[in-house]
C-alpha atoms as a PDB file:
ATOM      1  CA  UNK A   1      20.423 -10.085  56.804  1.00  0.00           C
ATOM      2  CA  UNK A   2      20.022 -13.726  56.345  1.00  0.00           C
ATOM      3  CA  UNK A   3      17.530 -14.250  54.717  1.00  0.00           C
ATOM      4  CA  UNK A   4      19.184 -15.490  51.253  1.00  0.00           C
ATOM      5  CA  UNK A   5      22.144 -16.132  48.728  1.00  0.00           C
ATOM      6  CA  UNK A   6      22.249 -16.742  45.307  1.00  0.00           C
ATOM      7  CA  UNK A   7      24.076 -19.750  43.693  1.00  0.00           C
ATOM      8  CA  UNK A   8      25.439 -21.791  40.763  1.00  0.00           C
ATOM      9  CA  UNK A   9      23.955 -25.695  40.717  1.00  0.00           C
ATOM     10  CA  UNK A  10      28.141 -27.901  40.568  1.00  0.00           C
ATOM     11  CA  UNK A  11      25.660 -31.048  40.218  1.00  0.00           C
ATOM     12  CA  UNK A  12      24.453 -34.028  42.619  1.00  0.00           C
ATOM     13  CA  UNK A  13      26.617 -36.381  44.746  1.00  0.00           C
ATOM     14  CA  UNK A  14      25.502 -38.302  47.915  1.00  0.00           C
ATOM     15  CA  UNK A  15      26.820 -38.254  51.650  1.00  0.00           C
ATOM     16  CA  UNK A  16      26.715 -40.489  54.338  1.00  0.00           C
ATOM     17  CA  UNK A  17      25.237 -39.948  58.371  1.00  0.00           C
ATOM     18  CA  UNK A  18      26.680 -41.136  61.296  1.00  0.00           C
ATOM     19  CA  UNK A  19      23.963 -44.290  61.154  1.00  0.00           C
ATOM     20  CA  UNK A  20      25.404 -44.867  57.669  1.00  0.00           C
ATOM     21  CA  UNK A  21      22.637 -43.731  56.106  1.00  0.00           C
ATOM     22  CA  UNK A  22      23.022 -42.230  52.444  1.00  0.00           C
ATOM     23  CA  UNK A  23      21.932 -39.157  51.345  1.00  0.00           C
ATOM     24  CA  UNK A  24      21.584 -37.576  48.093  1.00  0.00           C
ATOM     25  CA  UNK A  25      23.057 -34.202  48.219  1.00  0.00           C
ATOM     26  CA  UNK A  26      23.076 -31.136  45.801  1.00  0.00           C
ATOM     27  CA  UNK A  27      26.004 -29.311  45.844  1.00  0.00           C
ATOM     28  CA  UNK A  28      25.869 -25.785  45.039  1.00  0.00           C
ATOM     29  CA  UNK A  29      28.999 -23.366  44.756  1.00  0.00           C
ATOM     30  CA  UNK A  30      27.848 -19.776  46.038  1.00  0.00           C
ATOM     31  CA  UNK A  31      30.374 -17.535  46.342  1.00  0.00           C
ATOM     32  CA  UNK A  32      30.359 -14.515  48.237  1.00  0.00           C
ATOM     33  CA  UNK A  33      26.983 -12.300  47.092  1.00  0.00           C
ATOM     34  CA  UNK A  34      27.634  -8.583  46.300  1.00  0.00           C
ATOM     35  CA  UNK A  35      24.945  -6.169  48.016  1.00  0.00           C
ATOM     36  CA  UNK A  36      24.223  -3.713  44.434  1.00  0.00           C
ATOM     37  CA  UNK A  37      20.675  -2.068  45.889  1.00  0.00           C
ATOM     38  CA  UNK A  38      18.084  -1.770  48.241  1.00  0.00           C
ATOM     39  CA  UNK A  39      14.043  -1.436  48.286  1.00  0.00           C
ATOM     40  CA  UNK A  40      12.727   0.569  50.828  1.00  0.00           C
ATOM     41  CA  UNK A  41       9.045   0.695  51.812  1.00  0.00           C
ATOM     42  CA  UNK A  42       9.250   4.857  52.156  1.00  0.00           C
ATOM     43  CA  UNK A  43      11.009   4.589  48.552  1.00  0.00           C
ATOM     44  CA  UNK A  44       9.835   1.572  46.460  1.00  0.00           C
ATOM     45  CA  UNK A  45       7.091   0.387  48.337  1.00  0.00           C
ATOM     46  CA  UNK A  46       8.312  -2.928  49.802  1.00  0.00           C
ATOM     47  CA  UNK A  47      11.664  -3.621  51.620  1.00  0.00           C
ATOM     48  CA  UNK A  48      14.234  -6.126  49.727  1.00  0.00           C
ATOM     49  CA  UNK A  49      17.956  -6.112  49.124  1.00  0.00           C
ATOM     50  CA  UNK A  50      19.735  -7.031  45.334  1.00  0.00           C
ATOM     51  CA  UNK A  51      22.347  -9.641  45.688  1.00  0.00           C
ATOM     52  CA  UNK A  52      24.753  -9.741  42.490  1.00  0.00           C
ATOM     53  CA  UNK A  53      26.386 -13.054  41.785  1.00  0.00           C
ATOM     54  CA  UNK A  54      29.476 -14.227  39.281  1.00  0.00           C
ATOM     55  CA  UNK A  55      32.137 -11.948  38.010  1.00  0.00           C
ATOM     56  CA  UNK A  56      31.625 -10.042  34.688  1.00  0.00           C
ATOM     57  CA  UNK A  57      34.091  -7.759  32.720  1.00  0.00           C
ATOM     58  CA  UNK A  58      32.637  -3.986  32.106  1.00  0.00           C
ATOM     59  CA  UNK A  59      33.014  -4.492  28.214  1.00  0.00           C
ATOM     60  CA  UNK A  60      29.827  -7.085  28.865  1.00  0.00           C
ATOM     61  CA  UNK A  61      27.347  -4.788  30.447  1.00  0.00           C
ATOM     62  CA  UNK A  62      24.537  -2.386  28.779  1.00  0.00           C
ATOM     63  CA  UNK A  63      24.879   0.899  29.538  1.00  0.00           C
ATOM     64  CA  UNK A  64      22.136   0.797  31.962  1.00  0.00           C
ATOM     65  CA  UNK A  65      23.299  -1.615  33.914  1.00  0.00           C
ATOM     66  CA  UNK A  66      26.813  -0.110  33.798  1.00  0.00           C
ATOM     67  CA  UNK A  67      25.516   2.820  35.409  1.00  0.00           C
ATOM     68  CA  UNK A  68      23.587   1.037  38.044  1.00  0.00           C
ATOM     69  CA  UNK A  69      26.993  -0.417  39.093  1.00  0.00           C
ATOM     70  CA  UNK A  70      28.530   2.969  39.249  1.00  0.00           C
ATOM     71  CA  UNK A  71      25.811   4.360  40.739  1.00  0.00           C
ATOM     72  CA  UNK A  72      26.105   1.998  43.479  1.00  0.00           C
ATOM     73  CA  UNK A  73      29.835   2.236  43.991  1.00  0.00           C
ATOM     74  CA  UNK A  74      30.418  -1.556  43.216  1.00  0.00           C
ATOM     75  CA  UNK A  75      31.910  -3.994  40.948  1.00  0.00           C
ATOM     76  CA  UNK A  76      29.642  -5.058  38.446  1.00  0.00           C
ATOM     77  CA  UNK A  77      28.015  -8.416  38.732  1.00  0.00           C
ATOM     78  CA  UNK A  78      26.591 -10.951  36.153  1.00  0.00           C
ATOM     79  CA  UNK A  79      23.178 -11.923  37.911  1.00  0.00           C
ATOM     80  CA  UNK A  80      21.008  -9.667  39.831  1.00  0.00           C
ATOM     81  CA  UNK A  81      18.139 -10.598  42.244  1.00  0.00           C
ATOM     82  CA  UNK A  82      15.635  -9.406  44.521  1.00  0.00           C
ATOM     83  CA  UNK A  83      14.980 -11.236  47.610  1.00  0.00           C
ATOM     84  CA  UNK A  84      12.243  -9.604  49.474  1.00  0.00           C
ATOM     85  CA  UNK A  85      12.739  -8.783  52.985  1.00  0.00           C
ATOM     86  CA  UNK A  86      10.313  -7.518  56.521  1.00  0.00           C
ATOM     87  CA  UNK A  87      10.936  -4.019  56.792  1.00  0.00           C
ATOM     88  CA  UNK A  88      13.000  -4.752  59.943  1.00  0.00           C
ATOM     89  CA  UNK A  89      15.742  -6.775  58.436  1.00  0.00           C
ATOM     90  CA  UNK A  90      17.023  -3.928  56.126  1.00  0.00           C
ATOM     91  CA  UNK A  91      18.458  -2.740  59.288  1.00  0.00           C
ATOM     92  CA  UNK A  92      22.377  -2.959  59.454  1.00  0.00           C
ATOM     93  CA  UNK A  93      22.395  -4.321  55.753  1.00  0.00           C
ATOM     94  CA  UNK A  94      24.422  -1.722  53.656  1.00  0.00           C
ATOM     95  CA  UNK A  95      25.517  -1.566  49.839  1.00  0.00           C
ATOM     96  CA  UNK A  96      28.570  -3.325  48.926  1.00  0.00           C
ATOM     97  CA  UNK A  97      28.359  -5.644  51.842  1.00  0.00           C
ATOM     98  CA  UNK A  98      29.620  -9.418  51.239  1.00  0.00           C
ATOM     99  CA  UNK A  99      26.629 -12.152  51.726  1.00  0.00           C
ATOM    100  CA  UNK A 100      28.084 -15.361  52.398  1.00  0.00           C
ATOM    101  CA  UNK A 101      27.157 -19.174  52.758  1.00  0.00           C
ATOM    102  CA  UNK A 102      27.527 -19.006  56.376  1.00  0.00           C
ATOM    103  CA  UNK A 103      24.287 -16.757  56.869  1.00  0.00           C
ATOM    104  CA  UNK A 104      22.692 -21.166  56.680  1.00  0.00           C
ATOM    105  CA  UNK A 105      23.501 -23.523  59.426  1.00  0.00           C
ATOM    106  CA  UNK A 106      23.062 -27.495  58.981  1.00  0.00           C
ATOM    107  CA  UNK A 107      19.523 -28.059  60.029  1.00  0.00           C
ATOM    108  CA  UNK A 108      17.944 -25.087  58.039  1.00  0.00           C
ATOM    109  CA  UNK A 109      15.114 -25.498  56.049  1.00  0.00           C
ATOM    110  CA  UNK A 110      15.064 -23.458  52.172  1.00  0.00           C
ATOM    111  CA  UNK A 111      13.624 -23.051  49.265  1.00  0.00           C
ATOM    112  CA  UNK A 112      15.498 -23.307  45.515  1.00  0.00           C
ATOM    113  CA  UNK A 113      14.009 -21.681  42.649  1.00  0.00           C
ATOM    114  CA  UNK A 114      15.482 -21.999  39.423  1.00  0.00           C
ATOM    115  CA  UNK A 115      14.959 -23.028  35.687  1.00  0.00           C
ATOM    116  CA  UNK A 116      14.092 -26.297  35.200  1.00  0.00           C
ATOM    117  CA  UNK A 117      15.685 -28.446  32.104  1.00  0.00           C
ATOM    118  CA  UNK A 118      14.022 -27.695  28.776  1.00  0.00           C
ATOM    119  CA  UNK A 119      12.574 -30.573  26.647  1.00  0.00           C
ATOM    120  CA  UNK A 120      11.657 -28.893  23.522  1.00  0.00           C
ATOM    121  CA  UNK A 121       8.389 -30.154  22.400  1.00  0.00           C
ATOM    122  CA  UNK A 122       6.642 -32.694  23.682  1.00  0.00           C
ATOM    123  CA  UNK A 123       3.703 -35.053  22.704  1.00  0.00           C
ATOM    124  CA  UNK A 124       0.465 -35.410  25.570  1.00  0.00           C
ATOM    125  CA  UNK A 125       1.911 -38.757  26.880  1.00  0.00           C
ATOM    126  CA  UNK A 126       5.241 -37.209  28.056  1.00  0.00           C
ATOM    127  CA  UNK A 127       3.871 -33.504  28.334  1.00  0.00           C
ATOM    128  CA  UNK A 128       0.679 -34.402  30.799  1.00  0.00           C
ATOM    129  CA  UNK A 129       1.143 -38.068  31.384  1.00  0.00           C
ATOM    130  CA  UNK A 130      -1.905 -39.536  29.003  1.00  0.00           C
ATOM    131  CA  UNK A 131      -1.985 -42.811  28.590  1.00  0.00           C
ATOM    132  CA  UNK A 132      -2.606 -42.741  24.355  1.00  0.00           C
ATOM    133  CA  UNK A 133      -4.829 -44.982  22.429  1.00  0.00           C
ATOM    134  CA  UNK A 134      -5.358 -48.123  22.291  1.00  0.00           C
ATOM    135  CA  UNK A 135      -2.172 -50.482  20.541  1.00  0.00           C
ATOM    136  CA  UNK A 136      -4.675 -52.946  18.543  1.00  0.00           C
ATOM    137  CA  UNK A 137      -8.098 -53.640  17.055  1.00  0.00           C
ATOM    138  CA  UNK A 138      -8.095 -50.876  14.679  1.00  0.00           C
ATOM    139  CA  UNK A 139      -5.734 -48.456  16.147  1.00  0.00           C
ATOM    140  CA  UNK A 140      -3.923 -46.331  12.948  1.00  0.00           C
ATOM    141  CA  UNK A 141      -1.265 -44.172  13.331  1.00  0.00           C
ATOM    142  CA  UNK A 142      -2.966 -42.623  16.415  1.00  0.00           C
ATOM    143  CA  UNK A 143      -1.478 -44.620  19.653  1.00  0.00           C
ATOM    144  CA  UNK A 144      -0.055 -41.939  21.058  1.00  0.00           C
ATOM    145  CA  UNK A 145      -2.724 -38.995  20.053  1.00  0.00           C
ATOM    146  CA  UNK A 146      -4.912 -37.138  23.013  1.00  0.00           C
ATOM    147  CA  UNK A 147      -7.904 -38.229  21.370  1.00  0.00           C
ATOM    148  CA  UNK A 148     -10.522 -35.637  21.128  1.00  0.00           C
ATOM    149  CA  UNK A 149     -10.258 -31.939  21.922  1.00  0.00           C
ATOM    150  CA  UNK A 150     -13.690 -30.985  21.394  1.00  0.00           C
ATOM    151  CA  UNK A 151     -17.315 -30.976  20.107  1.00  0.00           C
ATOM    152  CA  UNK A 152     -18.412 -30.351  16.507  1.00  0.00           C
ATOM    153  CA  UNK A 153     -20.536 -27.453  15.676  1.00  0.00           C
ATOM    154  CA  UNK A 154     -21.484 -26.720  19.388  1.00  0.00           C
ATOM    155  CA  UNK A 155     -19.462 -25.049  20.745  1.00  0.00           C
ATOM    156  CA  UNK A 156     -17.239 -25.477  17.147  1.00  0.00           C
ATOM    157  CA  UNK A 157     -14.037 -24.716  19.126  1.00  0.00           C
ATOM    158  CA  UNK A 158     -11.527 -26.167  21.327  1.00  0.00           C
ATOM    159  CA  UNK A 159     -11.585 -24.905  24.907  1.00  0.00           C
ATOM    160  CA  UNK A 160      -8.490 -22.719  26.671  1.00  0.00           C
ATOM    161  CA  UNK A 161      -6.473 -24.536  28.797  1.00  0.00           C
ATOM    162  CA  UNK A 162      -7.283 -28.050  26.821  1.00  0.00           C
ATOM    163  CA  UNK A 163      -3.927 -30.129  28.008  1.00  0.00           C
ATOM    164  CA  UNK A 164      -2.082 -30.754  24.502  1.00  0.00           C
ATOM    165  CA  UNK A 165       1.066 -30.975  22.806  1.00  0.00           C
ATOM    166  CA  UNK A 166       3.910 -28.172  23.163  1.00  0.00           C
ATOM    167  CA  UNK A 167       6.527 -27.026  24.888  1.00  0.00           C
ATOM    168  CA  UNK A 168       7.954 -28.548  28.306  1.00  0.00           C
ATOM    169  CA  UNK A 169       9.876 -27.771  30.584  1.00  0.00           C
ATOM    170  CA  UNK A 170      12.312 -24.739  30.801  1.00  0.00           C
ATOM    171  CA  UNK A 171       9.997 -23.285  33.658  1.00  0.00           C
ATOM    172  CA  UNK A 172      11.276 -21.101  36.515  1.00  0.00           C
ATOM    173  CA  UNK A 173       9.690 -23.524  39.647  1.00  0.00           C
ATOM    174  CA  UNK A 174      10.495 -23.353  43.085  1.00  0.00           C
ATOM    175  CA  UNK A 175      11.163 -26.561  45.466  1.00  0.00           C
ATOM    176  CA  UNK A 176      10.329 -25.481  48.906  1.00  0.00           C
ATOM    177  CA  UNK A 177      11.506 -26.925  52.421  1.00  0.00           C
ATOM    178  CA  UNK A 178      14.515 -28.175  51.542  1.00  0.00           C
ATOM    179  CA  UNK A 179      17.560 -29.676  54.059  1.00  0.00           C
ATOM    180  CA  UNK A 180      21.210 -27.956  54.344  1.00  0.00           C
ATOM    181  CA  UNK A 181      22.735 -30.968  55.664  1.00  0.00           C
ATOM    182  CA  UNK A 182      26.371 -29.300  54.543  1.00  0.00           C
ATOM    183  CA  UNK A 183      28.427 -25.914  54.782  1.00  0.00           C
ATOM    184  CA  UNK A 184      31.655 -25.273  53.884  1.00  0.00           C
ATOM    185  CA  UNK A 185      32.351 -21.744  54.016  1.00  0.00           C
ATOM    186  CA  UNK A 186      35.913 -22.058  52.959  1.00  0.00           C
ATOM    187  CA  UNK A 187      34.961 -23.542  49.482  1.00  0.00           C
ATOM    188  CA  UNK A 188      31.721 -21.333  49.649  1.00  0.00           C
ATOM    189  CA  UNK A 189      29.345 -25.027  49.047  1.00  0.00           C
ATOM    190  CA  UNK A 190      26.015 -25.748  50.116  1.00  0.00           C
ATOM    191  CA  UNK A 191      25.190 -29.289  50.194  1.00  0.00           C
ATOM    192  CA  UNK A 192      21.201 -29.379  50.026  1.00  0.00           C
ATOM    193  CA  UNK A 193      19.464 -32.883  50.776  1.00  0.00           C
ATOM    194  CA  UNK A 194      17.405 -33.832  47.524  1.00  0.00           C
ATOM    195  CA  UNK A 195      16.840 -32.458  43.846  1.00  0.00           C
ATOM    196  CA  UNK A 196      16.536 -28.935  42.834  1.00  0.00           C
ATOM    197  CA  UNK A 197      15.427 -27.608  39.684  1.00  0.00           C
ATOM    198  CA  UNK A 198      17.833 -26.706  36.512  1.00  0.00           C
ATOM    199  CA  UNK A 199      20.712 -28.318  34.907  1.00  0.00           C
ATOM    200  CA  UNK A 200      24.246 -28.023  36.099  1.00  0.00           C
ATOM    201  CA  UNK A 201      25.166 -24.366  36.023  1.00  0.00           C
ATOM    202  CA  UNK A 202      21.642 -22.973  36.826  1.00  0.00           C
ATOM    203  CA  UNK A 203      22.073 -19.992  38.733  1.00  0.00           C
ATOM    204  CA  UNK A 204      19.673 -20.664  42.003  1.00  0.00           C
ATOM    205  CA  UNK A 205      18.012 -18.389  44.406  1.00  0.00           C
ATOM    206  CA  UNK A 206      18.114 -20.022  48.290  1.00  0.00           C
ATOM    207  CA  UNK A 207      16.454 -18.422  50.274  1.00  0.00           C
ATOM    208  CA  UNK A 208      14.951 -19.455  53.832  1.00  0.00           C
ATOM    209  CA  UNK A 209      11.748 -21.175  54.161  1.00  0.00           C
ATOM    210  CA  UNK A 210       8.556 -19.215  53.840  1.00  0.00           C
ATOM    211  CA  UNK A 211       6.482 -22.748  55.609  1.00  0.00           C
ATOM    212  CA  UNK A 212       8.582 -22.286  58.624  1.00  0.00           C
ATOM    213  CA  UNK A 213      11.519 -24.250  60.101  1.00  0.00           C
ATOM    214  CA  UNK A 214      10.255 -27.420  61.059  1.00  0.00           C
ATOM    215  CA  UNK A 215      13.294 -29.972  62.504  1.00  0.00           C
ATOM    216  CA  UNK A 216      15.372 -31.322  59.580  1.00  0.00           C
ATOM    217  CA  UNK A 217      14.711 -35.268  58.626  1.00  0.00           C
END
């Protein structure tokens, strides 16, 4: 199975190629993922394996999850995810097996999903990019308002998915076909060419690119 591992975001540094180029580099820490489950297709309906991730004491857990853990015959785990699997790759994977950073090779092509940084709430210029009113010839106290958001008595109401202000950000978003130009197994890093979503400490989900493996840049 190696098809994905799950992750904690250490933050954004840059490297340098042979040619001297620089690149800008995500480093994420993933240490070794705990097999806690599997979905099978005679069973759950689909075919997936749970990953745990990060150490937790037992005094931390709900009883349901608690039991899960015991259930399972492993050490509990903070964070639990799915990663969805072909039927064919459950074979050989077992519970309590170790899933390592060294399932990726340099070259291989990912995608990150996590949760984006929150920005509490935000006005239409930041939120959606507007451009605002107009700065002079009678402009009051409105230069950064949407303008309108509907028609009077017909239809006499604003219309779903009018863009306006609220909340932004915060958002669980995936960025997909992404570079491991980096791994170092015996710090358990992944260093991932670009930006991925979520501030430093995000717990990430990499898994392997659904668009194919195209050759890296």
């Amino acid at each position: 199975m190696n098809k994905g591992i799950l992750g904690r975001k250490v933050g954004m540094t840059q490297i340098f190629d042979e040619a001297g180029n620089r690149i800008p580099v995500t480093v994420v820490e993933a240490e070794p993922n705990l097999v806690v489950g599997l979905r099978t297709p005679e069973k759950d309906g689909y075919a997936a394996v749970q990953l745990g991730f990060g150490a937790v004491k037992e005094k931390h857990l709900t009883r349901p999850m608690k039991g899960h853990f015991e259930k399972a015959g492993v050490e509990p785990r903070r964070t639990i995810r799915e990663i969805r699997l072909a039927p064919e790759e459950l074979e050989g994977v077992q519970v309590g097996q170790e899933v390592r950073v060294d399932i990726f090779e340099v070259g291989t092509r990912v995608d990150v999903t996590g949760i984006t940084l929150g920005k509490g709430f935000q006005g239409v210029m930041k939120r959606h990019g507007m451009a605002g009113m107009r700065a002079t010839h009678g402009t009051h106290e409105a230069r950064r308002n949407p303008g309108s958001i509907g028609n009077r008595k017909t239809p006499g109401r604003t219309f779903p998915n009018k863009r306006l202000p609220g909340h932004m950000g915060h958002r669980r978003v995936t960025t997909q076909n992404l570079t491991i130009v980096g791994v170092e197994p015996e710090h358990h890093l992944l260093l991932i060419r670009g930006p991925v979503p979520g501030a430093k400490g995000t717990i990430l989900t990499i898994r392997r690119a659904v668009k194919g493996q195209r050759n890296a840049a």
